[in-house]
Protein backbone atom coordinates (compact mmCIF):
# COMPACT_ATOMS: atom_id res chain seq x y z
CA UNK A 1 0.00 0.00 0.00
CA UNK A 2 2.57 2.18 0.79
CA UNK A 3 4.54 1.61 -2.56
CA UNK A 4 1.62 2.24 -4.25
CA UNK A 5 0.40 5.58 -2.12
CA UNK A 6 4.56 6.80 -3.48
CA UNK A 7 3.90 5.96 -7.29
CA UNK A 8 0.78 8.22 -7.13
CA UNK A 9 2.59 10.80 -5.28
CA UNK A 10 5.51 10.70 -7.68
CA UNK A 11 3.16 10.66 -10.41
CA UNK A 12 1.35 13.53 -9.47
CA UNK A 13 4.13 15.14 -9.14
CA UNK A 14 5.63 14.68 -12.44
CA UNK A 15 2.20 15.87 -13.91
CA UNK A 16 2.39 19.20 -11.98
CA UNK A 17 6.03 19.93 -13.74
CA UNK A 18 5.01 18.65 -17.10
CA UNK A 19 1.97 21.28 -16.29
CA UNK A 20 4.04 23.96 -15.22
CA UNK A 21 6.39 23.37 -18.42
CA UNK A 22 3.60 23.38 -20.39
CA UNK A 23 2.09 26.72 -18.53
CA UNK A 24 5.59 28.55 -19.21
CA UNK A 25 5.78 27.63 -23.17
CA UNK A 26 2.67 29.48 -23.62
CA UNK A 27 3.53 32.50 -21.97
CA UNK A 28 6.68 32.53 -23.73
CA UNK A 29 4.84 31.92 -27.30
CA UNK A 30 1.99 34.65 -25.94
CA UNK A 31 5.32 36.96 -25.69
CA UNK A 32 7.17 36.37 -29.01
CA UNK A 33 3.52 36.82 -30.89
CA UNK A 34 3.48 40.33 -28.75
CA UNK A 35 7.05 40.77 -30.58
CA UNK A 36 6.46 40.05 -33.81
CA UNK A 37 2.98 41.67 -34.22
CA UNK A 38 5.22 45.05 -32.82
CA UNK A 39 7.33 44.45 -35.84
CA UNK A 40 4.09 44.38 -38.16
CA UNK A 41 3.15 47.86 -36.89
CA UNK A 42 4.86 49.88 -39.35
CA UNK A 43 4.34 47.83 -42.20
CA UNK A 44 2.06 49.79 -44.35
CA UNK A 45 3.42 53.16 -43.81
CA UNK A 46 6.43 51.61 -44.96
CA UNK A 47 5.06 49.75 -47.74
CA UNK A 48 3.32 52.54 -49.30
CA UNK A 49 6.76 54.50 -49.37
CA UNK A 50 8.77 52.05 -50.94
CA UNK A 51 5.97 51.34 -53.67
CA UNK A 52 5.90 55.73 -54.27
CA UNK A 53 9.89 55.16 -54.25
CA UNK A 54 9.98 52.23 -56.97
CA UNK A 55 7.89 54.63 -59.59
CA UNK A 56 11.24 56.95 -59.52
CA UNK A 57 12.71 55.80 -62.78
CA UNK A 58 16.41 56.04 -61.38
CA UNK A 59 16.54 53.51 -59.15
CA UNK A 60 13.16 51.95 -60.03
CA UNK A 61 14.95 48.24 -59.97
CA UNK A 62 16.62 48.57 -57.06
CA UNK A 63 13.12 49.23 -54.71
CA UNK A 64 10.87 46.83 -56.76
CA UNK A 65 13.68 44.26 -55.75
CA UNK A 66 13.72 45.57 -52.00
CA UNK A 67 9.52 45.66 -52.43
CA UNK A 68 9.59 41.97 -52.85
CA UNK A 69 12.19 41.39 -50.48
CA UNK A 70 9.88 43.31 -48.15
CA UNK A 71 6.56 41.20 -49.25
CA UNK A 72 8.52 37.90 -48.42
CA UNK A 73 9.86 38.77 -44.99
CA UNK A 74 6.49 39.91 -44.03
CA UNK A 75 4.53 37.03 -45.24
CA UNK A 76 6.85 34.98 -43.37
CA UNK A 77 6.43 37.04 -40.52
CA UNK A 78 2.52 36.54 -40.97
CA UNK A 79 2.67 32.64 -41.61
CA UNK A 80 5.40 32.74 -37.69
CA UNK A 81 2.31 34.49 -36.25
CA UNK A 82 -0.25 32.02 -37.47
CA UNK A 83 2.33 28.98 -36.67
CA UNK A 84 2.77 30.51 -32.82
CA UNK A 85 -0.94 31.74 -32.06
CA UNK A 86 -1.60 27.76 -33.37
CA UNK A 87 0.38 26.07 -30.73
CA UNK A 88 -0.87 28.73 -28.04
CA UNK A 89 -4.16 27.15 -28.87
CA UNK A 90 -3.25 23.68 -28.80
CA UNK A 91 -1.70 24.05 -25.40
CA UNK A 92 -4.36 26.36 -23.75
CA UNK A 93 -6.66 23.33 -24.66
CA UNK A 94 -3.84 20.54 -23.65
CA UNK A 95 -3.98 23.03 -20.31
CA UNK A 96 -8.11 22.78 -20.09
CA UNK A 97 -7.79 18.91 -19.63
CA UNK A 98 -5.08 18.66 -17.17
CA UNK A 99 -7.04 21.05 -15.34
């Protein structure tokens, strides 16, 4: 009885860490969305200046190649959003049931 009353214990106790673990990933996926939506901020502002910039005929090349360059790091930043706010989901749930 004994033995078994220690495997619980243990057992519960190795549920509250998981629990815990799992309780500090989200708040550190909660804070790098924070981050990266801050980055997003400026974006049109920004965008609009380099598409006015790439209709100057002098260096019209150059910002239509920094314009994509700009379109690609941003939809990337979008699709990291997406990916993080995803698994802040899946462990707010995974959080419900241990609950």
């Amino acid at each position: 009885r004994w033995l078994e009353f220690r495997r619980v214990l243990f057992r519960s106790q190795k549920e509250a860490e998981r629990k815990e673990e799992f309780i500090q990933e989200k708040a550190n996926l909660e804070q790098e969305v924070k981050e990266l939506k801050e980055k997003q901020l400026g974006r049109e502002e920004l965008y609009a200046k380099l598409k006015e910039d790439s209709k100057i005929r002098w260096h019209r090349d150059e910002y239509k190649k920094l314009l994509k360059r700009f379109d690609e790091y941003y939809n990337k930043l979008e699709q990291k959003i997406a990916d993080k706010e995803q698994q802040i989901l899946e462990l707010t749930k995974l959080l419900e049931v241990l609950n």
